[in-house]
Protein backbone atom coordinates (compact mmCIF):
# COMPACT_ATOMS: atom_id res chain seq x y z
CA UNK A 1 -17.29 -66.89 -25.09
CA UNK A 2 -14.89 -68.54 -22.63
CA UNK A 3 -15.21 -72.39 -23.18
CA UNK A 4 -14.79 -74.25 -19.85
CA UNK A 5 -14.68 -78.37 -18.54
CA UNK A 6 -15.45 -79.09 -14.99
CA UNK A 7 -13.91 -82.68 -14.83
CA UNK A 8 -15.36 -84.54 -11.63
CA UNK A 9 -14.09 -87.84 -10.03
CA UNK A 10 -17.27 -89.96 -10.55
CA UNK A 11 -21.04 -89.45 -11.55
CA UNK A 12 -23.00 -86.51 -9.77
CA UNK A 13 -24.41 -87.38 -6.95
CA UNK A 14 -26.17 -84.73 -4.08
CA UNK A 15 -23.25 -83.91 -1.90
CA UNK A 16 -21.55 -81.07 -0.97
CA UNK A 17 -18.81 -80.70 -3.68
CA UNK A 18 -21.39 -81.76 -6.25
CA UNK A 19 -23.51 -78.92 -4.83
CA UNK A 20 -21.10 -76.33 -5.29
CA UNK A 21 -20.73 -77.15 -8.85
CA UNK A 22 -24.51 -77.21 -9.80
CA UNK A 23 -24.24 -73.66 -8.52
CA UNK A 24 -21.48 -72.47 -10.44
CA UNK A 25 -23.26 -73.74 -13.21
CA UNK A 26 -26.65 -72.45 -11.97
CA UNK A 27 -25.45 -68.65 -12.03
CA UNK A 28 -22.63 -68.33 -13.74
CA UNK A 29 -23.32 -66.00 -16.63
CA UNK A 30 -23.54 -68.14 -19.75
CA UNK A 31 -23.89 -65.66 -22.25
CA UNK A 32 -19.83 -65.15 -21.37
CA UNK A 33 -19.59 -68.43 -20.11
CA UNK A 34 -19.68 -72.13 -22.10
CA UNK A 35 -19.68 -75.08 -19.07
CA UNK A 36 -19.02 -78.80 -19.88
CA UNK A 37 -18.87 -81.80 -18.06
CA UNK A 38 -16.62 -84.63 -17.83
CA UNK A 39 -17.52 -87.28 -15.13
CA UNK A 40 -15.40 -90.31 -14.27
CA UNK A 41 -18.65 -92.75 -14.80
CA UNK A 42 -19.82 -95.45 -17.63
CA UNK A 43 -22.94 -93.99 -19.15
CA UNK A 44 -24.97 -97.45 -18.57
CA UNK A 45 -24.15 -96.66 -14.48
CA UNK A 46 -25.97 -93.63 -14.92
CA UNK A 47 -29.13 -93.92 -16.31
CA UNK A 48 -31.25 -92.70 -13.55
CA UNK A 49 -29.13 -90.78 -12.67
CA UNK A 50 -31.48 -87.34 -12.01
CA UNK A 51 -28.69 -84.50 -11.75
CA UNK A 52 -27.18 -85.51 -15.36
CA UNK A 53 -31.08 -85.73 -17.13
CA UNK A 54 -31.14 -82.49 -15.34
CA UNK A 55 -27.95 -81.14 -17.04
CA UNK A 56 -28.66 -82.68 -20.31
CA UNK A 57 -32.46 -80.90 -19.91
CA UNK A 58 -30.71 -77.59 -19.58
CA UNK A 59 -28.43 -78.05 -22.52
CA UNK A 60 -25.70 -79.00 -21.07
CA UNK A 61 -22.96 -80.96 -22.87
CA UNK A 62 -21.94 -84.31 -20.70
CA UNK A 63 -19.51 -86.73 -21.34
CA UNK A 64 -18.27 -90.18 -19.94
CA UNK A 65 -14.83 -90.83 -19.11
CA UNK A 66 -13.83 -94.73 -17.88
CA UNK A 67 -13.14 -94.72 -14.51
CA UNK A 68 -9.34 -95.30 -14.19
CA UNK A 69 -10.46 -98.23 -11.51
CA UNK A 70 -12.00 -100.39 -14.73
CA UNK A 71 -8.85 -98.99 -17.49
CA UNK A 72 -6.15 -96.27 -17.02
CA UNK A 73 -5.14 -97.17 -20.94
CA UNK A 74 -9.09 -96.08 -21.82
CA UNK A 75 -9.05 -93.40 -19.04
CA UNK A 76 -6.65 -91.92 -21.06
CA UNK A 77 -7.83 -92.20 -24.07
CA UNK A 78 -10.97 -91.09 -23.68
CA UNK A 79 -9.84 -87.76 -22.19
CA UNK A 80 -7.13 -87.98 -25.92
CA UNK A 81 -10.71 -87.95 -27.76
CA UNK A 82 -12.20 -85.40 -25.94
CA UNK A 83 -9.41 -82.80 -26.07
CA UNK A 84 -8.44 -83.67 -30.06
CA UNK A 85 -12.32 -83.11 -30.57
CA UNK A 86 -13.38 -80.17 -28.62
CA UNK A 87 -11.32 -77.04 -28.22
CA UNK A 88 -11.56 -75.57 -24.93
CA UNK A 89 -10.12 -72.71 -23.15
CA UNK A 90 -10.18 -73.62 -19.52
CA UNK A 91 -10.25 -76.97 -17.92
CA UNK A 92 -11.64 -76.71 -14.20
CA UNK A 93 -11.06 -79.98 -12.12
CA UNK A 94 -12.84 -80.69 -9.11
CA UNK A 95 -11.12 -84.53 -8.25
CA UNK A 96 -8.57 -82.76 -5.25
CA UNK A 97 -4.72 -84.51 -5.79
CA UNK A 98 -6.52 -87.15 -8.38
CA UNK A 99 -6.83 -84.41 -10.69
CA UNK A 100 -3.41 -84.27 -11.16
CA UNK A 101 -3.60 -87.09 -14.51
CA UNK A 102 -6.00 -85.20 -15.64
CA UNK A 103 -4.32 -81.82 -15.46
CA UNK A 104 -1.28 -83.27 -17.00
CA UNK A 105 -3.66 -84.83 -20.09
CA UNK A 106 -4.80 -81.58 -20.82
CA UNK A 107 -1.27 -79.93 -20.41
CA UNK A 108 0.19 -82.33 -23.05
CA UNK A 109 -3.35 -81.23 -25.37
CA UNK A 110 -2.55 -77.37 -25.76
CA UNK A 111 -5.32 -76.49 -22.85
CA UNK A 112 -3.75 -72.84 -22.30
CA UNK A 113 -5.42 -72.37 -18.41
CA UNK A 114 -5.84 -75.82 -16.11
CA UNK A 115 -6.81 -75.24 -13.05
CA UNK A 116 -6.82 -77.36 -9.49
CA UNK A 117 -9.15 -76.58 -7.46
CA UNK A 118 -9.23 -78.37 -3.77
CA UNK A 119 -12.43 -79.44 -2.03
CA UNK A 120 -10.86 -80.95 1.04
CA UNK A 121 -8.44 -80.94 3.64
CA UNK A 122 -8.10 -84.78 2.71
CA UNK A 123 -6.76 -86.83 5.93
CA UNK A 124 -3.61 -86.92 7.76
CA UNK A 125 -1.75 -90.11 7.36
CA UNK A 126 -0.21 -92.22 9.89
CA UNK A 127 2.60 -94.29 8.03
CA UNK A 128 2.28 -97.28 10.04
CA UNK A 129 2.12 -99.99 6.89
CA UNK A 130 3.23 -100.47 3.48
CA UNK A 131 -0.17 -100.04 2.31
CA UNK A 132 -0.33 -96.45 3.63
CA UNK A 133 3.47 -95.92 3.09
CA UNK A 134 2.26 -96.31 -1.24
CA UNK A 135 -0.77 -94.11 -0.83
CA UNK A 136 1.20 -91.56 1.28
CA UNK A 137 3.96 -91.60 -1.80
CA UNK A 138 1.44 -91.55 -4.55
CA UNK A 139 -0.49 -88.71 -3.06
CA UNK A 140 3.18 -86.52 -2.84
CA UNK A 141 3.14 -87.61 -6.90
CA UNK A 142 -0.23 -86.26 -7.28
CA UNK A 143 0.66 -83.28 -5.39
CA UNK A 144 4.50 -82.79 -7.24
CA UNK A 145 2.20 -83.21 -10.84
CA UNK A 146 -0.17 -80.54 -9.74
CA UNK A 147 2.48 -78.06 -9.06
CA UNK A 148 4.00 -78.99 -12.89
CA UNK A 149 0.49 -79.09 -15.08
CA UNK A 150 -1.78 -76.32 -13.01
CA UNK A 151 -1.73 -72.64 -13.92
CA UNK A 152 -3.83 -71.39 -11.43
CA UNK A 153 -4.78 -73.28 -8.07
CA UNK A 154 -8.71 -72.73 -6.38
CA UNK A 155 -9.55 -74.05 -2.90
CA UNK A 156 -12.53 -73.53 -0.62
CA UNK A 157 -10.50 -72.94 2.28
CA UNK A 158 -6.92 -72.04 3.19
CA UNK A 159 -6.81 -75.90 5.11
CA UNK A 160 -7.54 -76.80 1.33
CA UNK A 161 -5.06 -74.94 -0.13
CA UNK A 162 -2.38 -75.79 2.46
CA UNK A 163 -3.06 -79.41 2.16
CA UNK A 164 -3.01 -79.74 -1.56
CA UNK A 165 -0.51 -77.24 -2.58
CA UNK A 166 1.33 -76.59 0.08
CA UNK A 167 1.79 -73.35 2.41
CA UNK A 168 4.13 -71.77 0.45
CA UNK A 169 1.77 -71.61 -2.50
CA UNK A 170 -1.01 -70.34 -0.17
CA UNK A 171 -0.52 -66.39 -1.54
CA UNK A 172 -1.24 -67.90 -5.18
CA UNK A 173 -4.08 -69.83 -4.58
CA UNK A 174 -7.72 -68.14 -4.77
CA UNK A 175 -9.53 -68.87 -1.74
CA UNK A 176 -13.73 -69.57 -2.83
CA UNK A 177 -15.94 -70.79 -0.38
CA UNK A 178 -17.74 -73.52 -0.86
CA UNK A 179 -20.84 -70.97 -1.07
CA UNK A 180 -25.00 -71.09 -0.55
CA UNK A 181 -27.94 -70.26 -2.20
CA UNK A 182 -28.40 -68.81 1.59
CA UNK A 183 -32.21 -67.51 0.94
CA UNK A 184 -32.87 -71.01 0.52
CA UNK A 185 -32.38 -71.67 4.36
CA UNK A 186 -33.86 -69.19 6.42
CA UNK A 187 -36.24 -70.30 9.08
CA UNK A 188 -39.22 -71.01 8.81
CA UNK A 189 -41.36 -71.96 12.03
CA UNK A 190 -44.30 -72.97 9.68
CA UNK A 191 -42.39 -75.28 7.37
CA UNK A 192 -40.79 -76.65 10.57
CA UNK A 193 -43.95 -77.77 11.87
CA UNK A 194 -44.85 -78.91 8.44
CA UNK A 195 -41.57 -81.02 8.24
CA UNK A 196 -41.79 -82.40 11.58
CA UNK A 197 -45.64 -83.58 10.87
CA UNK A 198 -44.47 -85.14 7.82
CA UNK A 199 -41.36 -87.51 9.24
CA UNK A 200 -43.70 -87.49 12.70
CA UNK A 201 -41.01 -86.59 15.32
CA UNK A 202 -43.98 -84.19 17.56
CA UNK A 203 -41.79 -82.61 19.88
CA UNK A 204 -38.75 -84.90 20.33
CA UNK A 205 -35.23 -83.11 20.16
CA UNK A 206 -33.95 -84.37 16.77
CA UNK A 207 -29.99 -84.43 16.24
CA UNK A 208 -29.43 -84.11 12.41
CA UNK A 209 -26.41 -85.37 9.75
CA UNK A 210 -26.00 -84.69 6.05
CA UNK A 211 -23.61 -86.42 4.11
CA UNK A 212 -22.43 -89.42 1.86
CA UNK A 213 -22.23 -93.11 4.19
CA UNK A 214 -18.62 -92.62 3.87
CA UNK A 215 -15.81 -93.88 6.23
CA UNK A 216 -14.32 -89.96 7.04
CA UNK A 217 -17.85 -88.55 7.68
CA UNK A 218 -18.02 -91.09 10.89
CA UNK A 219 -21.63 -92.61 11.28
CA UNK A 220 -20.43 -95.20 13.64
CA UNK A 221 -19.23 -92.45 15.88
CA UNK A 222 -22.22 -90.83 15.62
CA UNK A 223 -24.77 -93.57 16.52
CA UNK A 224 -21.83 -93.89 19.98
CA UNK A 225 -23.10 -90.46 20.67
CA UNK A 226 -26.47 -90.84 20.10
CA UNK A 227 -26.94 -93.98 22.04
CA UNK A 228 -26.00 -92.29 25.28
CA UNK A 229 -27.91 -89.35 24.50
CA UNK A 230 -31.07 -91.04 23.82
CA UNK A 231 -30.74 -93.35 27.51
CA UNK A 232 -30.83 -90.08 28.89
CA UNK A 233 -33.51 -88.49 26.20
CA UNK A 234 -35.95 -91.01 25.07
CA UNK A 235 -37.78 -88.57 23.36
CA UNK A 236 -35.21 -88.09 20.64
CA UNK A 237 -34.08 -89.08 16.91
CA UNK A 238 -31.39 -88.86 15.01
CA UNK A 239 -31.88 -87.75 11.29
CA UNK A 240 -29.18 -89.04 9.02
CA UNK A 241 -29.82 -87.51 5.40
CA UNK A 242 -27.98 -89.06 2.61
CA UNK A 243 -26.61 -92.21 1.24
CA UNK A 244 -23.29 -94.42 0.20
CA UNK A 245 -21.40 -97.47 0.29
CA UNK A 246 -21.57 -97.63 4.19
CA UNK A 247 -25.55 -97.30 4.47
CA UNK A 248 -26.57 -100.42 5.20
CA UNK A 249 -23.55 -101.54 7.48
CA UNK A 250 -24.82 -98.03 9.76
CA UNK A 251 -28.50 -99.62 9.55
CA UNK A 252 -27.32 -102.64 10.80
CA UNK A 253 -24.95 -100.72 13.68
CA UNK A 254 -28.04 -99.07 14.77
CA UNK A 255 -30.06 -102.42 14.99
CA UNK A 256 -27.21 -103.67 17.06
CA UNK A 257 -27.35 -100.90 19.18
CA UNK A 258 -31.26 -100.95 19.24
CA UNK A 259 -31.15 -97.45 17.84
CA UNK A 260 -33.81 -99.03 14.95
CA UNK A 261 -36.60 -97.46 16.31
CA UNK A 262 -35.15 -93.66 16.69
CA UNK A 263 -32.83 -93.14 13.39
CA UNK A 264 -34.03 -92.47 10.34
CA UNK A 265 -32.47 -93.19 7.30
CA UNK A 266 -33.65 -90.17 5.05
CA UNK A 267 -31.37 -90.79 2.24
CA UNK A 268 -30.27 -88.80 -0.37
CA UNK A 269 -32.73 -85.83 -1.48
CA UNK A 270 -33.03 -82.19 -2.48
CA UNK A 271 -34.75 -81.50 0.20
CA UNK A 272 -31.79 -80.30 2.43
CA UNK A 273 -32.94 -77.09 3.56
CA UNK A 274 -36.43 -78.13 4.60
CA UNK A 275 -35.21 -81.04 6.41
CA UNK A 276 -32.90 -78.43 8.73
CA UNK A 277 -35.73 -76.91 9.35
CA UNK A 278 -37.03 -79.79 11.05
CA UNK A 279 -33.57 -80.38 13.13
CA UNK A 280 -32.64 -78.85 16.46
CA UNK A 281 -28.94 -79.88 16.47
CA UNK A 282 -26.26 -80.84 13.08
CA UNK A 283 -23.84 -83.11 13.96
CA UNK A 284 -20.72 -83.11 11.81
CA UNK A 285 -17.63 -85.30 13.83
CA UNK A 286 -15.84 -85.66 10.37
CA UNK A 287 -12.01 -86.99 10.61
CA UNK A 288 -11.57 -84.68 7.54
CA UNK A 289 -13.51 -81.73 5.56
CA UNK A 290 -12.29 -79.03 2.53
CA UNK A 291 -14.49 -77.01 4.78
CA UNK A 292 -17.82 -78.43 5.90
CA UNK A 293 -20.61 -77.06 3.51
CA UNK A 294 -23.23 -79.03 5.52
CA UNK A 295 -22.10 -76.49 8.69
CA UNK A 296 -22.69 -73.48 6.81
CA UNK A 297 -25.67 -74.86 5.10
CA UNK A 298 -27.01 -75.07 9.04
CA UNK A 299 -25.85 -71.81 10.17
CA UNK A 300 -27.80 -70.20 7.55
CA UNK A 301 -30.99 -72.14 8.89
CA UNK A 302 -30.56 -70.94 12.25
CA UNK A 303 -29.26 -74.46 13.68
CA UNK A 304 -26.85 -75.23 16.34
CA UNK A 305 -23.96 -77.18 14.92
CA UNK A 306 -21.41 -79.63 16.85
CA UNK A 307 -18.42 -80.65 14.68
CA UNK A 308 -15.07 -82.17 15.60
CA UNK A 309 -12.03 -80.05 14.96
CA UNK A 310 -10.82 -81.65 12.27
CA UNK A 311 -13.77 -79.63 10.62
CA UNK A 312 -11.52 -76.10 9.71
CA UNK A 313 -12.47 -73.37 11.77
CA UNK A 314 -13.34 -71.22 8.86
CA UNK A 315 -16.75 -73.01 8.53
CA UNK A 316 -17.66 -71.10 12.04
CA UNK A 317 -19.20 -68.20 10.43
CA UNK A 318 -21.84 -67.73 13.19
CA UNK A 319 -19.66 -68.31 16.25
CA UNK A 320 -22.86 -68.98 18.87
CA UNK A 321 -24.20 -71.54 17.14
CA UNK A 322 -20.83 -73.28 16.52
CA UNK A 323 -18.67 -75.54 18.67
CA UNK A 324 -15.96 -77.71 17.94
CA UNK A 325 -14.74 -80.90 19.75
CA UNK A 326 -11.64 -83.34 19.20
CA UNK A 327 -12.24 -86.60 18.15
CA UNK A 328 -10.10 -87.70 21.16
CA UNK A 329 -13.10 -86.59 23.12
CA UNK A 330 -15.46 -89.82 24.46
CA UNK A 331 -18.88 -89.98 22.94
CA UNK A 332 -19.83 -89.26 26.19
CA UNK A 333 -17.83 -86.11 26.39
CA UNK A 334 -20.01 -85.40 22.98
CA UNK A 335 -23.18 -86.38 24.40
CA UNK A 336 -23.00 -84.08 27.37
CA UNK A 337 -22.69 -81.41 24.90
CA UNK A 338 -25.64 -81.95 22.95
CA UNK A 339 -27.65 -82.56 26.13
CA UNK A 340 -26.47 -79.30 27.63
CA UNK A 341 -27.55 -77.61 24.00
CA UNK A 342 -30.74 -78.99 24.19
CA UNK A 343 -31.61 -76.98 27.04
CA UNK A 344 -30.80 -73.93 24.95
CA UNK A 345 -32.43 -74.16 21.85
CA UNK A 346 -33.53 -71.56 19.65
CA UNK A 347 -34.19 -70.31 16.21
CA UNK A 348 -33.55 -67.13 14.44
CA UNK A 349 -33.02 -66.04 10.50
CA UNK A 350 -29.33 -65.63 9.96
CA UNK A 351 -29.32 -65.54 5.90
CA UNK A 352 -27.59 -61.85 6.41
CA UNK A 353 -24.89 -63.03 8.26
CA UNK A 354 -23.95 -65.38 6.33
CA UNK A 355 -24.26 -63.59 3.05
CA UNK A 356 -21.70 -60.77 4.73
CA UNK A 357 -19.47 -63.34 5.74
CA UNK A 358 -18.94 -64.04 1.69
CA UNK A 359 -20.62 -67.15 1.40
CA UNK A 360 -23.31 -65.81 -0.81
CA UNK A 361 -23.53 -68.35 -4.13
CA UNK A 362 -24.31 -64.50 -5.78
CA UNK A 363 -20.92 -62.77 -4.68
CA UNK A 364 -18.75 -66.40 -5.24
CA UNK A 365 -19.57 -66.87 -8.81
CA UNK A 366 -19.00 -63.08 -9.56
CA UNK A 367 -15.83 -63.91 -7.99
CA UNK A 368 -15.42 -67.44 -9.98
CA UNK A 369 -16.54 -65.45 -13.67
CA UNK A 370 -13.40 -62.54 -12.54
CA UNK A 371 -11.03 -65.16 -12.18
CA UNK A 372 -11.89 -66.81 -15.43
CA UNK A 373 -11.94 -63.93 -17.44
CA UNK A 374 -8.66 -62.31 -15.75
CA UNK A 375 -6.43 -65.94 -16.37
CA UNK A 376 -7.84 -65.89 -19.84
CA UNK A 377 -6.98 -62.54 -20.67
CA UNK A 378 -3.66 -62.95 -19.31
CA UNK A 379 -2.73 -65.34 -22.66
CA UNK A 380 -3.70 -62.98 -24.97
C-alpha cells in the first residue's frame, strides 16, 4: 500500500479546492491507497469543524500543523515530528507556491516523491509599492523552491501550471481537472420547484454565486451588477452561497445599496447542487481562478454561466451556456448581459457532456491512482 499526505493551507472548509480533495479521498481506491491529512489549523479552532469529524468518522488519520502566521519555528517543527514519526511514500500538497516550505521539509526528511500540485492561476501583480514589490519577490522564492524540492508537478489547468511552474515546465506537469461527481447535478425540474418553494423566490429570475467572501471572488462587483439589474427587474434575487472573512462587510454593501431585501446570504452548505437547481444564471467575475470549479459545477446542472475572463477558458466545457466578459467591462455592460440571458432561459441535463469532456470525478481519480503508482514505481 502506497502511503500518501495531502498537506492543505488551513482547516477544511466547503470550497472548491477543498471539494476536489474530499473526492480524491472519496474514490480513490484505498485498498492500494493509504490518505492522510495535514491541515495548517490549531485543533481547538476546529472543533466543529464538520468535514474533519467527517474524516476522523471514516478513519481517517488528521493532524494539526501551527499555522506559520502564529510560529514558523513550531510550523516547522511540527511537520519535523510528523515526518520522524510516520513514514510515508508520497507527500501531495495542495497550498499552490506556499507549499513550497513544505515541499522542502519533506525533501530534507527522505520523502522519495513530493509533489506540487496548483489550484489557481493566483493574480497578476502590479508592482506599484514596496509592499507588493516583497510579495512579488517572495512568491518568485516560492516558485524557485518548488522547482528544487518537487518531483512531480499536478495542476488543474494549464493557466495553473503556467503560473506556478512556469511554461517551460508545462510538458512535465500532469494536467487534472478540478473534476465532479457530475450525476450529482443533473436537472431536476421537480427539485427546482422544491428548492425555489423552500428559499420562496416563486418565479423571480434568480442570479446565483458560490464561493468563499474573499477579496478575488469580487462580491462588491457583483452587488454593482445586480443593483442595475434589479431597477430594471424587480422581480429578481441574487443567491450568494458561501461564507468568509468578507461576509458581513458584503451584507452591509447590500444594505447600503438597499439590495437587503433581494440577496440572500445562503452561506456555506452541502447543498450546492440543489441550490443550482434553483438558479437561472451563475455569476463568477473572479479577478483570478486555478480554473473555476463552481462553472463546471453549473454547466453540469444545465445553468447559464457569466464569468469574467480572468476565469481560464478551459472551464467552458459547454460553450452555449458560457460567456466570458473583462473586468474592464462596466457593471452595466454586465448587467445588459444577464438581462438579455434572461430572455433566453432554459434547462436541459448535460451530465454526458461533461463527463466526455474528462471532468468525471470517476475517470480523474483513475487518472490521480496511475500517476501515483507510476512515480512510485519509478524509485524502485
Amino acid at each position: 500500500m502506497i502511503r500518501i499526505l495531502y498537506v492543505l493551507n488551513g482547516p477544511f472548509r466547503r470550497g472548491g479546492t477543498e471539494a476536489v480533495i474530499l473526492n480524491y479521498y472519496k474514490y480513490i481506491d484505498k485498498s492500494r491507497f493509504q490518505i492522510e491529512f495535514a491541515v495548517h489549523a490549531l485543533e481547538k479552532d476546529c472543533m466543529d469543524n464538520t468535514i474533519h469529524h467527517q474524516l476522523l468518522s471514516s478513519g481517517a488519520a488528521l493532524y494539526y500543523i501551527t499555522p506559520r502566521s502564529i510560529s514558523i519555528i513550531q510550523n516547522h517543527k511540527d511537520f519535523e515530528y510528523l515526518f520522524s514519526n510516520v513514514q510515508y511514500d508520497i507527500i501531495h500538497s495542495h497550498m499552490d507556491s506556499i507549499g513550497s516550505l513544505v515541499l522542502s521539509l519533506a525533501h530534507k526528511s527522505g520523502i522519495p516523491v513530493r509533489i506540487a500540485h496548483s489550484h489557481s492561476t493566483n493574480h497578476q501583480i502590479t508592482i506599484c509599492s514596496a509592499k507588493k514589490l516583497l510579495h512579488f519577490l517572495f512568491l518568485e522564492y516560492c516558485r524557485y523552491t518548488i522547482r528544487k524540492n518537487a518531483t512531480n508537478y499536478i495542476a488543474c489547468s494549464s493557466s495553473a501550471a503556467k503560473w506556478l511552474f512556469g511554461a517551460k515546465a508545462l510538458s512535465n506537469v500532469l494536467i487534472l481537472p478540478n473534476a465532479i461527481e457530475a450525476e450529482l447535478y443533473a436537472f431536476s425540474s421537480q427539485l427546482r420547484k422544491q428548492v425555489r418553494k423552500e428559499l420562496t423566490l416563486d418565479e423571480k429570475l434568480v442570479i446565483g454565486h458560490v464561493g468563499s467572501f474573499s477579496k478575488h471572488k469580487n462580491h462588491a462587483f457583483m452587488l454593482d451588477i445586480f443593483q442595475i439589474v434589479h431597477s430594471q427587474l424587480p422581480q429578481s434575487t441574487l443567491l450568494f452561497v458561501g461564507d468568509g472573512p468578507l461576509m458581513e462587510q458584503t451584507k452591509k454593501l447590500a444594505v447600503q445599496k438597499g439590495l437587503d431585501k433581494s440577496v440572500i446570504f445562503f452561506g456555506a452548505t452541502a447543498r450546492v447542487p440543489e441550490l443550482m437547481q434553483a438558479m437561472d444564471i451563475l455569476l463568477l467575475p473572479s479577478t483570478f481562478e486555478g480554473l473555476g470549479m463552481v462553472s463546471i459545477e453549473a454547466q453540469a446542472s444545465g445553468l447559464k454561466v457569466i464569468s469574467s475572463t480572468a476565469v481560464p477558458m478551459e472551464s467552458s466545457i459547454i460553450s452555449e451556456l458560457t460567456t466570458f466578459l473583462p473586468l474592464t467591462g462596466s457593471a452595466q455592460t454586465w448587467s445588459n448581459v444577464i438581462l438579455k440571458e434572461a430572455n433566453n432561459l432554459s434547462r436541459r441535463i448535460t451530465t454526458k457532456q461533461i463527463a466526455a469532456a474528462g471532468y468525471d470525478i470517476h475517470e480523474t481519480v483513475h487518472k490521480l491512482e496511475n500517476f501515483y503508482t507510476t512515480v512510485f514505481s519509478h524509485l524502485s
